[in-house]
C-alpha atoms as a PDB file:
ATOM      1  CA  UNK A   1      34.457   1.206   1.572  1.00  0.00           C
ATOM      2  CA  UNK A   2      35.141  -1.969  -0.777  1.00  0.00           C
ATOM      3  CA  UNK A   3      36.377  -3.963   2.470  1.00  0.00           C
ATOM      4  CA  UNK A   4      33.688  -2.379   4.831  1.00  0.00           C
ATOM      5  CA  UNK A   5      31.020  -3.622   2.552  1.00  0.00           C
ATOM      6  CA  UNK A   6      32.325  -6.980   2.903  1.00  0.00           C
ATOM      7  CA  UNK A   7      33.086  -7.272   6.155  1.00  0.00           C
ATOM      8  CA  UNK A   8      29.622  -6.348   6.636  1.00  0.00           C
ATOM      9  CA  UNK A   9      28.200  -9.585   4.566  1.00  0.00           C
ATOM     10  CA  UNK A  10      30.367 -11.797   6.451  1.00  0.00           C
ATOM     11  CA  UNK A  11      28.681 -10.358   9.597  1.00  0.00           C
ATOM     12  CA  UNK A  12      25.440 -10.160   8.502  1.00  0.00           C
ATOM     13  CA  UNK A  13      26.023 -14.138   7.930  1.00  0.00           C
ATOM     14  CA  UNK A  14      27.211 -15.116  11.403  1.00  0.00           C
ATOM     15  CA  UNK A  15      24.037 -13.241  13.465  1.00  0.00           C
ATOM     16  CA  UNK A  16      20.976 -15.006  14.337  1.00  0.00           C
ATOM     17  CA  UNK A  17      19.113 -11.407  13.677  1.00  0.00           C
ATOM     18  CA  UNK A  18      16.951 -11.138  10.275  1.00  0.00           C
ATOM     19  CA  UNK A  19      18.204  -9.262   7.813  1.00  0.00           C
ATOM     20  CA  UNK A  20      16.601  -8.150   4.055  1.00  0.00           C
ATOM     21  CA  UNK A  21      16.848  -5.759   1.680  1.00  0.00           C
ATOM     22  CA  UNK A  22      13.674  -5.091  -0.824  1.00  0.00           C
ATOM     23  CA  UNK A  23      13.978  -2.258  -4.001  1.00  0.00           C
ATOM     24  CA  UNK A  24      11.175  -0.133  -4.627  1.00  0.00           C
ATOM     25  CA  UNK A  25       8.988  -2.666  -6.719  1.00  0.00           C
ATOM     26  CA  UNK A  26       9.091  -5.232  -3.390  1.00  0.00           C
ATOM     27  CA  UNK A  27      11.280  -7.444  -4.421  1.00  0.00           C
ATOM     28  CA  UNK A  28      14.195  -9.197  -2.438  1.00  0.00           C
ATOM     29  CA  UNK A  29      17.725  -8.044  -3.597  1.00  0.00           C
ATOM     30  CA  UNK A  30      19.102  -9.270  -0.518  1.00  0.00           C
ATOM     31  CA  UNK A  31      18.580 -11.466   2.176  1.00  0.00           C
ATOM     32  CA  UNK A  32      21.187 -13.119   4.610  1.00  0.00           C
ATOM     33  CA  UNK A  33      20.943 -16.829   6.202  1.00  0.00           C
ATOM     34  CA  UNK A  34      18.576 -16.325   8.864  1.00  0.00           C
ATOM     35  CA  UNK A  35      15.951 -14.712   6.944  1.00  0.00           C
ATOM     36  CA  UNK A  36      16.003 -17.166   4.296  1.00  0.00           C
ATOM     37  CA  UNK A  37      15.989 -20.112   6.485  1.00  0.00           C
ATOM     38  CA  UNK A  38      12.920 -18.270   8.526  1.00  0.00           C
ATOM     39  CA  UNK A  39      10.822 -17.272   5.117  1.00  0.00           C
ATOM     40  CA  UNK A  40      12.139 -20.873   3.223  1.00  0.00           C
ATOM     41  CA  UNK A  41      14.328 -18.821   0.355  1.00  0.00           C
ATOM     42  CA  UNK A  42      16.617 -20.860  -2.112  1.00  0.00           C
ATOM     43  CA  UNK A  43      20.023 -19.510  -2.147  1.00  0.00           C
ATOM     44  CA  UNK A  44      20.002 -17.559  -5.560  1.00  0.00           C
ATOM     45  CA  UNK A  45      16.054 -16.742  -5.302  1.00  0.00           C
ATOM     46  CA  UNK A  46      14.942 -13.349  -5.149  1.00  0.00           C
ATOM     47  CA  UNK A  47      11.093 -13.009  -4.682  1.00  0.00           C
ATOM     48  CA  UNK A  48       8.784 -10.285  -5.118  1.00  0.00           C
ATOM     49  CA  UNK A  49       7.067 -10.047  -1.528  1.00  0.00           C
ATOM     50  CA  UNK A  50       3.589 -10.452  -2.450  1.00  0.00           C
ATOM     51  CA  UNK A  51       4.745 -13.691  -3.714  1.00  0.00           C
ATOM     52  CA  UNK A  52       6.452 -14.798  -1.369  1.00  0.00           C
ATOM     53  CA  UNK A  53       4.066 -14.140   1.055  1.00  0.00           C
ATOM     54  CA  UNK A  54       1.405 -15.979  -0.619  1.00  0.00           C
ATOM     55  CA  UNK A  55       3.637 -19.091  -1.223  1.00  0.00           C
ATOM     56  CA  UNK A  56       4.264 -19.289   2.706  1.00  0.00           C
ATOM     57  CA  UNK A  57       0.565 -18.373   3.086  1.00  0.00           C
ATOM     58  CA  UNK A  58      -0.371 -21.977   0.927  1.00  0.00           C
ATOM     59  CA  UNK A  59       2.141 -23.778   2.344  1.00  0.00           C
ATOM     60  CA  UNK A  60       1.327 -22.859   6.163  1.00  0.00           C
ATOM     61  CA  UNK A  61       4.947 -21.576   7.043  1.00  0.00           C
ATOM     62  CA  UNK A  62       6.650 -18.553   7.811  1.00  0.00           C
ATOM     63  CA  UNK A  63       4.868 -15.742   8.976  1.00  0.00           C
ATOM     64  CA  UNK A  64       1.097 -16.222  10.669  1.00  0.00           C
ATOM     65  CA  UNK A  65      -1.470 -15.260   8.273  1.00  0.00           C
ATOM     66  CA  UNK A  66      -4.712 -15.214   9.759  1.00  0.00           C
ATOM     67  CA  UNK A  67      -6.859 -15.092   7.144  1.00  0.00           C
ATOM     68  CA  UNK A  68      -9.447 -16.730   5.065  1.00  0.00           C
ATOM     69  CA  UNK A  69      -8.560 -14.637   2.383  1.00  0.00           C
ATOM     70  CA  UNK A  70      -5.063 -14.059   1.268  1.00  0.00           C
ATOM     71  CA  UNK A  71      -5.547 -11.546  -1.312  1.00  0.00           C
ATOM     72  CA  UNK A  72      -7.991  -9.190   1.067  1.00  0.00           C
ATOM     73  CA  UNK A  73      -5.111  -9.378   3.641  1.00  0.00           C
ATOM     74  CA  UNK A  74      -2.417  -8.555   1.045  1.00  0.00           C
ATOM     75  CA  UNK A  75      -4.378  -5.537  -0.258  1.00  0.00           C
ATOM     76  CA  UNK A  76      -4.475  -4.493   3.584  1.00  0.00           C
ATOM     77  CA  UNK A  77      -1.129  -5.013   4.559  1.00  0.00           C
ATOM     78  CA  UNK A  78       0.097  -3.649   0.708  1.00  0.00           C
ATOM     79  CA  UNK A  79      -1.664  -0.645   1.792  1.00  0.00           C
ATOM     80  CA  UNK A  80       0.807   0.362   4.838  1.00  0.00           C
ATOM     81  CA  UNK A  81       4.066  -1.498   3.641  1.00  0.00           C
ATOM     82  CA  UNK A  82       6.645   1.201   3.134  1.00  0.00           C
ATOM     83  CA  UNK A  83       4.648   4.237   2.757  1.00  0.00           C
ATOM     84  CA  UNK A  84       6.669   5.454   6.010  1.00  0.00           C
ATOM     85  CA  UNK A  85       9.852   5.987   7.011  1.00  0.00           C
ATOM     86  CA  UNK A  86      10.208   3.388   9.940  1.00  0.00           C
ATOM     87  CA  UNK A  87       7.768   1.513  11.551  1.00  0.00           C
ATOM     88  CA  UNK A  88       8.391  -1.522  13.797  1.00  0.00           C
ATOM     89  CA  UNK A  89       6.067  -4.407  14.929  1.00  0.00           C
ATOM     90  CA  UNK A  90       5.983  -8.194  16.223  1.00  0.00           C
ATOM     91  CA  UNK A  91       4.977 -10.993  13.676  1.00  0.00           C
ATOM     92  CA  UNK A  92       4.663 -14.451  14.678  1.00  0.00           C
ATOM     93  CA  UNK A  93       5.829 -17.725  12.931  1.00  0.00           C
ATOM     94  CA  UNK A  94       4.022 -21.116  11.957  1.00  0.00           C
ATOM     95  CA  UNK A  95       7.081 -22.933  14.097  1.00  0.00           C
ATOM     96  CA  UNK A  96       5.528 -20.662  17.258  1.00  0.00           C
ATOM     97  CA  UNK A  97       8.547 -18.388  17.325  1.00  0.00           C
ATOM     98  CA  UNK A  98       7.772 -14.565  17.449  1.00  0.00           C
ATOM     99  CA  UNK A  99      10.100 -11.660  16.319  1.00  0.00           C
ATOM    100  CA  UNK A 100       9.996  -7.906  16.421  1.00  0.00           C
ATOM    101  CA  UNK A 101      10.327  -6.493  13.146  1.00  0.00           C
ATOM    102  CA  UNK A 102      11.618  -3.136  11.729  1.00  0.00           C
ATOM    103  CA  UNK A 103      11.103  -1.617   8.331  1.00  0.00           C
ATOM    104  CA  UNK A 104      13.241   1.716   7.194  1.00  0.00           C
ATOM    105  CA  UNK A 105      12.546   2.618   3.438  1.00  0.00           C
ATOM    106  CA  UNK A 106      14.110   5.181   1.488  1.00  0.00           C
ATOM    107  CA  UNK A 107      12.755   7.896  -0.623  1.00  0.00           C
ATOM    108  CA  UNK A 108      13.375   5.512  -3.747  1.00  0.00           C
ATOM    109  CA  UNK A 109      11.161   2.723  -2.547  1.00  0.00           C
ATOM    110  CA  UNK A 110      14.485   0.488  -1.203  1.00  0.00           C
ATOM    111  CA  UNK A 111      13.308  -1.133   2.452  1.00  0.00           C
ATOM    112  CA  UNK A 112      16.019  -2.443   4.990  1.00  0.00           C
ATOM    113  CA  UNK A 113      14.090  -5.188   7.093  1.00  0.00           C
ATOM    114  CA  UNK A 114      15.900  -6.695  10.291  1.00  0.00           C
ATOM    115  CA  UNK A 115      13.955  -8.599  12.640  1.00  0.00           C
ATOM    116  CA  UNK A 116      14.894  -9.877  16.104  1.00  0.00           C
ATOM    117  CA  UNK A 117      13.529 -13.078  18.003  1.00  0.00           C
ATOM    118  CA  UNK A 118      11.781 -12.198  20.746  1.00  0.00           C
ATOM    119  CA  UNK A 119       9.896 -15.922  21.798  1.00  0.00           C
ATOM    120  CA  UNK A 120      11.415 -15.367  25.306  1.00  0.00           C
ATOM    121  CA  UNK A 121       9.263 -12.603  26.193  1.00  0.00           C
ATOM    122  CA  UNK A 122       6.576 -13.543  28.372  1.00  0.00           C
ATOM    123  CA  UNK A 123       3.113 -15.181  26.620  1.00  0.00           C
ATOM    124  CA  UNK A 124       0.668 -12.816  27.821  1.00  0.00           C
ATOM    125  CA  UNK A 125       2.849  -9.382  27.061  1.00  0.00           C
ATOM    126  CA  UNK A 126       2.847 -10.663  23.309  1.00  0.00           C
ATOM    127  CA  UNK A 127      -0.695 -11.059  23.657  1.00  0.00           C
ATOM    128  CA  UNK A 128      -1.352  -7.610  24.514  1.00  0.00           C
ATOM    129  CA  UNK A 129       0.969  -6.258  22.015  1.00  0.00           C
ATOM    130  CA  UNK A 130      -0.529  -8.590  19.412  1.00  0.00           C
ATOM    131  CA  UNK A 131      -4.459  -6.853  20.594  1.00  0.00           C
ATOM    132  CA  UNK A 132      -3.091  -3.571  20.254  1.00  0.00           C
ATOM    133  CA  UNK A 133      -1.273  -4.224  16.787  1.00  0.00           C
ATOM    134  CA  UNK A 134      -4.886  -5.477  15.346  1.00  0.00           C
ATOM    135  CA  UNK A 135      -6.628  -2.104  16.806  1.00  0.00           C
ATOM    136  CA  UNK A 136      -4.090   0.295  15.088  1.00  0.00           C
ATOM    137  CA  UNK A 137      -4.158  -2.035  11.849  1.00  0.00           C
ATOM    138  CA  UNK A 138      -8.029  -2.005  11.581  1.00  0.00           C
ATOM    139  CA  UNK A 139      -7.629   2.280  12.676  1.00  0.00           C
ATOM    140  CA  UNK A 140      -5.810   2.582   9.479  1.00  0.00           C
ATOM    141  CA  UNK A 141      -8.054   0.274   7.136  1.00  0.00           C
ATOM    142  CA  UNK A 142     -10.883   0.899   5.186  1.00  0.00           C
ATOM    143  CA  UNK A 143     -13.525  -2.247   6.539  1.00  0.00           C
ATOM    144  CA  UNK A 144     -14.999  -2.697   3.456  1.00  0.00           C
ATOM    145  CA  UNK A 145     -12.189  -2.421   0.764  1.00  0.00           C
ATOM    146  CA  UNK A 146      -9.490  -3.282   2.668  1.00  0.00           C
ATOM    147  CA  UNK A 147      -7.155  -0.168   1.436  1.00  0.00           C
ATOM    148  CA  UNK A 148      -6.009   2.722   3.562  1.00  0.00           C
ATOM    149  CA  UNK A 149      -8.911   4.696   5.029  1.00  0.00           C
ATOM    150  CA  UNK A 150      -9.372   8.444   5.591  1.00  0.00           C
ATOM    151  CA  UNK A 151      -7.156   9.024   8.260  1.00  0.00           C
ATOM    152  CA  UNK A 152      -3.892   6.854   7.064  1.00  0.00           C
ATOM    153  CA  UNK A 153      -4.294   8.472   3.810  1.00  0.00           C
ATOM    154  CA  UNK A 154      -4.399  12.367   5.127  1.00  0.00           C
ATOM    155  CA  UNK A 155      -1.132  11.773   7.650  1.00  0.00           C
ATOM    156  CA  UNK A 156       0.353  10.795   4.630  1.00  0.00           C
ATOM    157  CA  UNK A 157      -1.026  14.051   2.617  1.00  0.00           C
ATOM    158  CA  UNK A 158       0.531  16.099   4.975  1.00  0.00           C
ATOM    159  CA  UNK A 159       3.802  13.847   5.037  1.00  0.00           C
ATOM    160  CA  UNK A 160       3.969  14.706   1.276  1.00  0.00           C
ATOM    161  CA  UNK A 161       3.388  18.661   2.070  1.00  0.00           C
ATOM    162  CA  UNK A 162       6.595  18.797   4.959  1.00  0.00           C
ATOM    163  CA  UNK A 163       8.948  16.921   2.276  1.00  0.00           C
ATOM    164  CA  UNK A 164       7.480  19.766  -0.217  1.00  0.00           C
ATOM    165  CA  UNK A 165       8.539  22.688   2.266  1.00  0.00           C
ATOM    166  CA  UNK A 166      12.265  20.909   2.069  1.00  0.00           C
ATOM    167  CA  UNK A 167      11.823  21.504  -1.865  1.00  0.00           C
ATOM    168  CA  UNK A 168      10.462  18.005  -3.238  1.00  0.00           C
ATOM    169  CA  UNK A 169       7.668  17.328  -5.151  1.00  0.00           C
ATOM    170  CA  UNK A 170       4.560  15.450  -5.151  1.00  0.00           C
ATOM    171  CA  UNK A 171       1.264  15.160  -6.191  1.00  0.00           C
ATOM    172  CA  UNK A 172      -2.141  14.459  -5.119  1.00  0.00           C
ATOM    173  CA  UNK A 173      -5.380  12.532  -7.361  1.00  0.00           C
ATOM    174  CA  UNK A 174      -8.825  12.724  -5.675  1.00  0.00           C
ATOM    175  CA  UNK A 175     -10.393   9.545  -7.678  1.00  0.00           C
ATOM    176  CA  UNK A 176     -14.968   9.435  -8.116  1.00  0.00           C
ATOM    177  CA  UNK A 177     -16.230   6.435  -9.495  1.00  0.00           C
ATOM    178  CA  UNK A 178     -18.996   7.782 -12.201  1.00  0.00           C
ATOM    179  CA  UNK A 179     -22.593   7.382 -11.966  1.00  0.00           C
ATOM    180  CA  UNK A 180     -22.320   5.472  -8.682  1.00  0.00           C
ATOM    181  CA  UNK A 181     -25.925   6.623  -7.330  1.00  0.00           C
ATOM    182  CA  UNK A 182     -27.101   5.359 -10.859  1.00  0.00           C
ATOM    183  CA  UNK A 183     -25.634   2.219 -10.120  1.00  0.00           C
ATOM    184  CA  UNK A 184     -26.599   1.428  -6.521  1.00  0.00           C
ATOM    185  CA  UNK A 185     -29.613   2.563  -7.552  1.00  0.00           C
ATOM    186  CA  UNK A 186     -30.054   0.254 -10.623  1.00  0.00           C
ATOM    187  CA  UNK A 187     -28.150  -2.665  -9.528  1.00  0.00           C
ATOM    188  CA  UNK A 188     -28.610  -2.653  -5.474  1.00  0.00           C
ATOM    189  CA  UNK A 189     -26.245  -1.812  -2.704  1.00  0.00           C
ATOM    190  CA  UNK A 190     -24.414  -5.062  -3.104  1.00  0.00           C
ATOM    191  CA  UNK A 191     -23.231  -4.695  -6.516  1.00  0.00           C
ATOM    192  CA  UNK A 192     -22.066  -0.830  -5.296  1.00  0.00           C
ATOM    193  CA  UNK A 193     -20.290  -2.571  -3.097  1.00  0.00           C
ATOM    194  CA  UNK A 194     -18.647  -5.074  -5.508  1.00  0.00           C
ATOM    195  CA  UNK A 195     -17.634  -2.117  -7.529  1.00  0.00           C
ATOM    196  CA  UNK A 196     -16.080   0.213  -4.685  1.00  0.00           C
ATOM    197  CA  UNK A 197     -14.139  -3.152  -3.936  1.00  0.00           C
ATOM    198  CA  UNK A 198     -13.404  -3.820  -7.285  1.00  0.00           C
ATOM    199  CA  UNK A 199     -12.241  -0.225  -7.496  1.00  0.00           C
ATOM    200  CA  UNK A 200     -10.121  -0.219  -4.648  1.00  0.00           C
ATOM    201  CA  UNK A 201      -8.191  -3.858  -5.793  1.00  0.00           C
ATOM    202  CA  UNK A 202      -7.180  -2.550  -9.553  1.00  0.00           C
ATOM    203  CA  UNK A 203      -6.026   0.473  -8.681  1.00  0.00           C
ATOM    204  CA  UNK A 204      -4.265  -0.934  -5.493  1.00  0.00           C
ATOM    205  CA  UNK A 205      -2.429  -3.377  -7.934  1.00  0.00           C
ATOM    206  CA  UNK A 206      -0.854  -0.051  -9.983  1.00  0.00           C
ATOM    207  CA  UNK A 207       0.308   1.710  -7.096  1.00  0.00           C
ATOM    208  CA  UNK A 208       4.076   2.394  -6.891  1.00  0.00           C
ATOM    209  CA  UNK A 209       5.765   1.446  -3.272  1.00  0.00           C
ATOM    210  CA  UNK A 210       6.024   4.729  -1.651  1.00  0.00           C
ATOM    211  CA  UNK A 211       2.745   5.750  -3.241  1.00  0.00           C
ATOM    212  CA  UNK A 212      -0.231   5.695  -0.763  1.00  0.00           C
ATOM    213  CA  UNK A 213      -3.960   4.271  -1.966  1.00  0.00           C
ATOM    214  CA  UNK A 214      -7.214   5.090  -0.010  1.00  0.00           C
ATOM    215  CA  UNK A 215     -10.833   5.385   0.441  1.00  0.00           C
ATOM    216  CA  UNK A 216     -11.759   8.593   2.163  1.00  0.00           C
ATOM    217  CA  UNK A 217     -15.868   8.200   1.670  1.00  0.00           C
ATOM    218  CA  UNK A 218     -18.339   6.856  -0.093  1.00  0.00           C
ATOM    219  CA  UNK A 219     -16.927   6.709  -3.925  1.00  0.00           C
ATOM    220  CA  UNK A 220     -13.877   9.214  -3.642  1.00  0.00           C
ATOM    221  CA  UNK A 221     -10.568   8.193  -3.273  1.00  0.00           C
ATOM    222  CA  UNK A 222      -7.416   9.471  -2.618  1.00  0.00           C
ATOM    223  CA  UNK A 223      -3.693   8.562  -4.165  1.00  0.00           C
ATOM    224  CA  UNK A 224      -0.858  10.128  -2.641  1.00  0.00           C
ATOM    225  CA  UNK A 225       2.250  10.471  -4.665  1.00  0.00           C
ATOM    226  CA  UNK A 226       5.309  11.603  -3.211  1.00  0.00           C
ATOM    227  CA  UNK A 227       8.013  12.668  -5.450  1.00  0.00           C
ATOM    228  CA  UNK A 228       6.034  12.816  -8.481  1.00  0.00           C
ATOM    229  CA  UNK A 229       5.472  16.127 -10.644  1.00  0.00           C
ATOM    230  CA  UNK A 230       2.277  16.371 -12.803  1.00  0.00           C
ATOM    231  CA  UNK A 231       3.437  15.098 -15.850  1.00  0.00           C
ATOM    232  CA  UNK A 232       4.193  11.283 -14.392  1.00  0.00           C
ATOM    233  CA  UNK A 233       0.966  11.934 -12.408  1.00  0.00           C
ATOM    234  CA  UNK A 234      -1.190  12.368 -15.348  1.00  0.00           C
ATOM    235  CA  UNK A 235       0.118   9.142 -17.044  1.00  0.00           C
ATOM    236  CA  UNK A 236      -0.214   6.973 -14.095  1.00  0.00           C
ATOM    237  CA  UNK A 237      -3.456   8.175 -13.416  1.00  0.00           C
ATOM    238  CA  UNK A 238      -4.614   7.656 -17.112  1.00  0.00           C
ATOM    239  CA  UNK A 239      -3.099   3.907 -16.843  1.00  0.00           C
ATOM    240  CA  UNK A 240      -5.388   3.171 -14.212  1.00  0.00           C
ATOM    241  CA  UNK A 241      -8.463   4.849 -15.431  1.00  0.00           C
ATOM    242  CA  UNK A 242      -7.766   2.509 -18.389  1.00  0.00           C
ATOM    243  CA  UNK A 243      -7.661  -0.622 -16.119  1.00  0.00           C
ATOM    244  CA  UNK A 244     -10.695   0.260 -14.804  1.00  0.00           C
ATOM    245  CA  UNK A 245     -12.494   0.628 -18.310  1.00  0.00           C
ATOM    246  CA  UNK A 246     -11.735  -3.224 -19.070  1.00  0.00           C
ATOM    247  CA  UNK A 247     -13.280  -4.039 -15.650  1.00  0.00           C
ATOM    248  CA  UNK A 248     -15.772  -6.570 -15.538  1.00  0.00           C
ATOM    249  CA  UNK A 249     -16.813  -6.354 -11.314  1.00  0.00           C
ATOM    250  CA  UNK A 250     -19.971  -8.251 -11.543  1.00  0.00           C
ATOM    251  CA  UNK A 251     -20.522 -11.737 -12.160  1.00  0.00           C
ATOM    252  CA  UNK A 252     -23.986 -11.336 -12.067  1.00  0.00           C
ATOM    253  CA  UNK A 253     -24.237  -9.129 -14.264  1.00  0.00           C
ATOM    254  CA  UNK A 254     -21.103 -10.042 -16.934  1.00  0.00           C
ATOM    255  CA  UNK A 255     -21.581  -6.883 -19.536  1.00  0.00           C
ATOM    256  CA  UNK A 256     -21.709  -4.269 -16.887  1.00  0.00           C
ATOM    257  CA  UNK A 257     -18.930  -1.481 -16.975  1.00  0.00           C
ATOM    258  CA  UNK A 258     -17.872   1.497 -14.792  1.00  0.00           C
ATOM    259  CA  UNK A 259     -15.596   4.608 -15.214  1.00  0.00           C
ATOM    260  CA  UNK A 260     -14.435   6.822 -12.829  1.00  0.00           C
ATOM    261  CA  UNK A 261     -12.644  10.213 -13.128  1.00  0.00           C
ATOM    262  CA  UNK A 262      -9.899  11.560 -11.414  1.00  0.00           C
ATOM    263  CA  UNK A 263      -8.280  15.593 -10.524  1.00  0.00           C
ATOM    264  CA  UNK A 264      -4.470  16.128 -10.019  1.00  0.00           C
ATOM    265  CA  UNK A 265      -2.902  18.930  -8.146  1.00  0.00           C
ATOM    266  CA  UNK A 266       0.680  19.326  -7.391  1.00  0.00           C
ATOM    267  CA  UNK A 267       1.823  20.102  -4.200  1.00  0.00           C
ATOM    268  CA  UNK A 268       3.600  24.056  -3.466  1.00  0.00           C
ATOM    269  CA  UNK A 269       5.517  24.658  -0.380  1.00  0.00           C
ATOM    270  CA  UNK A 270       2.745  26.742   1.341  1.00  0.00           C
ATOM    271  CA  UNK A 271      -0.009  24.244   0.788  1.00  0.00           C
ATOM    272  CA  UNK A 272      -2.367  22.950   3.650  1.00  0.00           C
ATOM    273  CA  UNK A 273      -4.012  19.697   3.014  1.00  0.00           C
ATOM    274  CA  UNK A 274      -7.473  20.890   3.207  1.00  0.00           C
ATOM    275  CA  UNK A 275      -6.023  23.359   0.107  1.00  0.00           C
ATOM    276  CA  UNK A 276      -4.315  21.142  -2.027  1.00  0.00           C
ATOM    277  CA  UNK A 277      -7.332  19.179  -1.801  1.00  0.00           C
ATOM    278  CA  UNK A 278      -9.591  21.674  -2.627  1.00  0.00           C
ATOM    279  CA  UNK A 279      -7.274  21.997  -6.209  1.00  0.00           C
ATOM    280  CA  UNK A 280      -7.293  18.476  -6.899  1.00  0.00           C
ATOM    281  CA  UNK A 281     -11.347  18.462  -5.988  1.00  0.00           C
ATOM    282  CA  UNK A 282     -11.816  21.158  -8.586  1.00  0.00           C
ATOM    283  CA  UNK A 283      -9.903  19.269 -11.336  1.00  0.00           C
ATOM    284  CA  UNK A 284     -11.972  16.030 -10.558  1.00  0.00           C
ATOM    285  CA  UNK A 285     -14.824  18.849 -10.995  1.00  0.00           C
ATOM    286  CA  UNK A 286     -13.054  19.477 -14.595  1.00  0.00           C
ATOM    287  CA  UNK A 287     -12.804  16.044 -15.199  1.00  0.00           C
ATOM    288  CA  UNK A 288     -16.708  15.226 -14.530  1.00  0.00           C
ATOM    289  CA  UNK A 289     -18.079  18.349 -16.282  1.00  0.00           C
ATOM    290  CA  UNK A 290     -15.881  17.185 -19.391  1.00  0.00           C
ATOM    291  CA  UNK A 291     -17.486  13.880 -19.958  1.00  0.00           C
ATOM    292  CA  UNK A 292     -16.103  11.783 -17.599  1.00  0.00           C
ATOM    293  CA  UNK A 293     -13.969   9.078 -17.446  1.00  0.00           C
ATOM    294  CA  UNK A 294     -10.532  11.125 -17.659  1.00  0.00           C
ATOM    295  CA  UNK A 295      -8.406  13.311 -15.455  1.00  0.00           C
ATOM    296  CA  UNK A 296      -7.683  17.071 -15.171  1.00  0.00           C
ATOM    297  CA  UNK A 297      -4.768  18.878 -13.776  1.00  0.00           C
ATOM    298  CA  UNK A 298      -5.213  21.807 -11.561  1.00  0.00           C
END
């Protein structure tokens, strides 16, 4: 195995194709020659993505960005980066070059990227595949937040629920931000809005790899966590209820605060989405009728 595991570096070295290895926290444990010439990598670096990303962003190489603001676009993209099995995709480069692109993750987080170039295709096919690649991205996304909406977040709800009928876990948190008609209300439309987004960014920033973060209406949201019982839940859930206490959205309006509450239920091998929702909605339920500003358990 020793010798096959070599003999696949030294390959992996003499191919033109892309080739990179992330863990589950995103960061590059391996990355042959092509990719790091393509992506400008040092020899012995090994980048988070996000970071590497946004260096390439600033420096107007690598991958096409189009974006006036890098940080909405990496919430986006953060939002559907590995929280499926395989997915594939073209991405173009700031030389003009384009490549199709694979992703395969496993259940611990760990991605295998390989990319192939694919410049020789005709112009115009690209720019039909590059339309349709914008519709399904902005099908998936939230408009105003810029996390996972409804629909991304329930396919991966019921991905969850067929891994639990092979006998994993998993859990799902239904998230309310409290007193949000108080504060629309009080502060205007435009500050609710500042605090949904606010919302959606800090608790984006806590959210493991194969985790899955989303707005499914108004102030509810929805965290997905695959291969997670209760007990990890509840503490992960509790860290981010804590970030949001130290929030300070508005700069308007520097002393105001927010809370929100949150319900956990864990996932059983006969549940239906619409039913393990209903036990994490009832623990949120808990949650509010308890004070606020904490989670419950189903």
């Amino acid at each position: 195995m020793d010798e096959i595991f070599e003999q696949l570096l030294h390959l992996s070295e003499r191919t033109e194709t892309l080739i990179a290895v992330y863990d589950g926290h995103d960061r590059l444990r391996y990355a042959n020659s092509a990719f790091r010439s393509i992506y400008f990598i040092d020899p012995d670096e090994t980048p988070l993505w996000p970071d590497l990303m946004r260096r390439n962003f600033e420096l107007a190489r690598g991958t096409v960005i189009r974006t006036s603001n890098f940080d909405e676009w990496l919430r986006s993209t953060q939002s559907r980066r590995g929280k499926i099995g395989y997915r594939a995709f073209e991405t173009d480069l700031c030389d003009g070059r384009w490549f199709w692109m694979t992703e395969a993750v496993q259940k611990n987080g760990w991605m295998l990227c390989i990319a192939s170039d694919i410049t020789s295709l005709r112009a115009h096919g690209r720019t039909v595949r590059q339309d349709r690649d914008q519709a399904i991205k902005a099908s998936y996304t939230d408009e105003l937040t810029g996390v996972a909406n409804r629909r991304f977040v329930m396919a991966r709800v019921d991905d969850m629920l067929t891994a639990a009928r092979h006998g994993n876990n998993g859990c799902l948190a239904v998230f309310d931000i409290d007193n949000f008609k108080h504060i629309n209300d009080r502060l205007g439309h435009h500050a609710g809005d500042g605090v949904l987004r606010d919302f959606a960014h800090r608790i984006h920033q806590n959210v493991r790899r194969n985790d899955c973060f989303g707005r499914i209406g108004g102030e509810e949201f929805l965290l997905v966590m695959p291969a997670t019982g209760p007990e990890d839940a509840i503490a992960m859930v509790e860290c981010m209820l804590t970030v949001i206490r130290f929030s300070r959205p508005l700069p308007e309006s520097p002393d105001f605060s927010y809370t929100c509450s949150a319900g956990i239920a864990a996932c059983a091998p006969s549940d239906s989405a619409s039913e393990l929702y209903r036990r994490a909605d009832q623990a949120l339920y808990a949650a509010k009728l308890s004070g606020r500003d904490r989670v419950r358990a189903a």
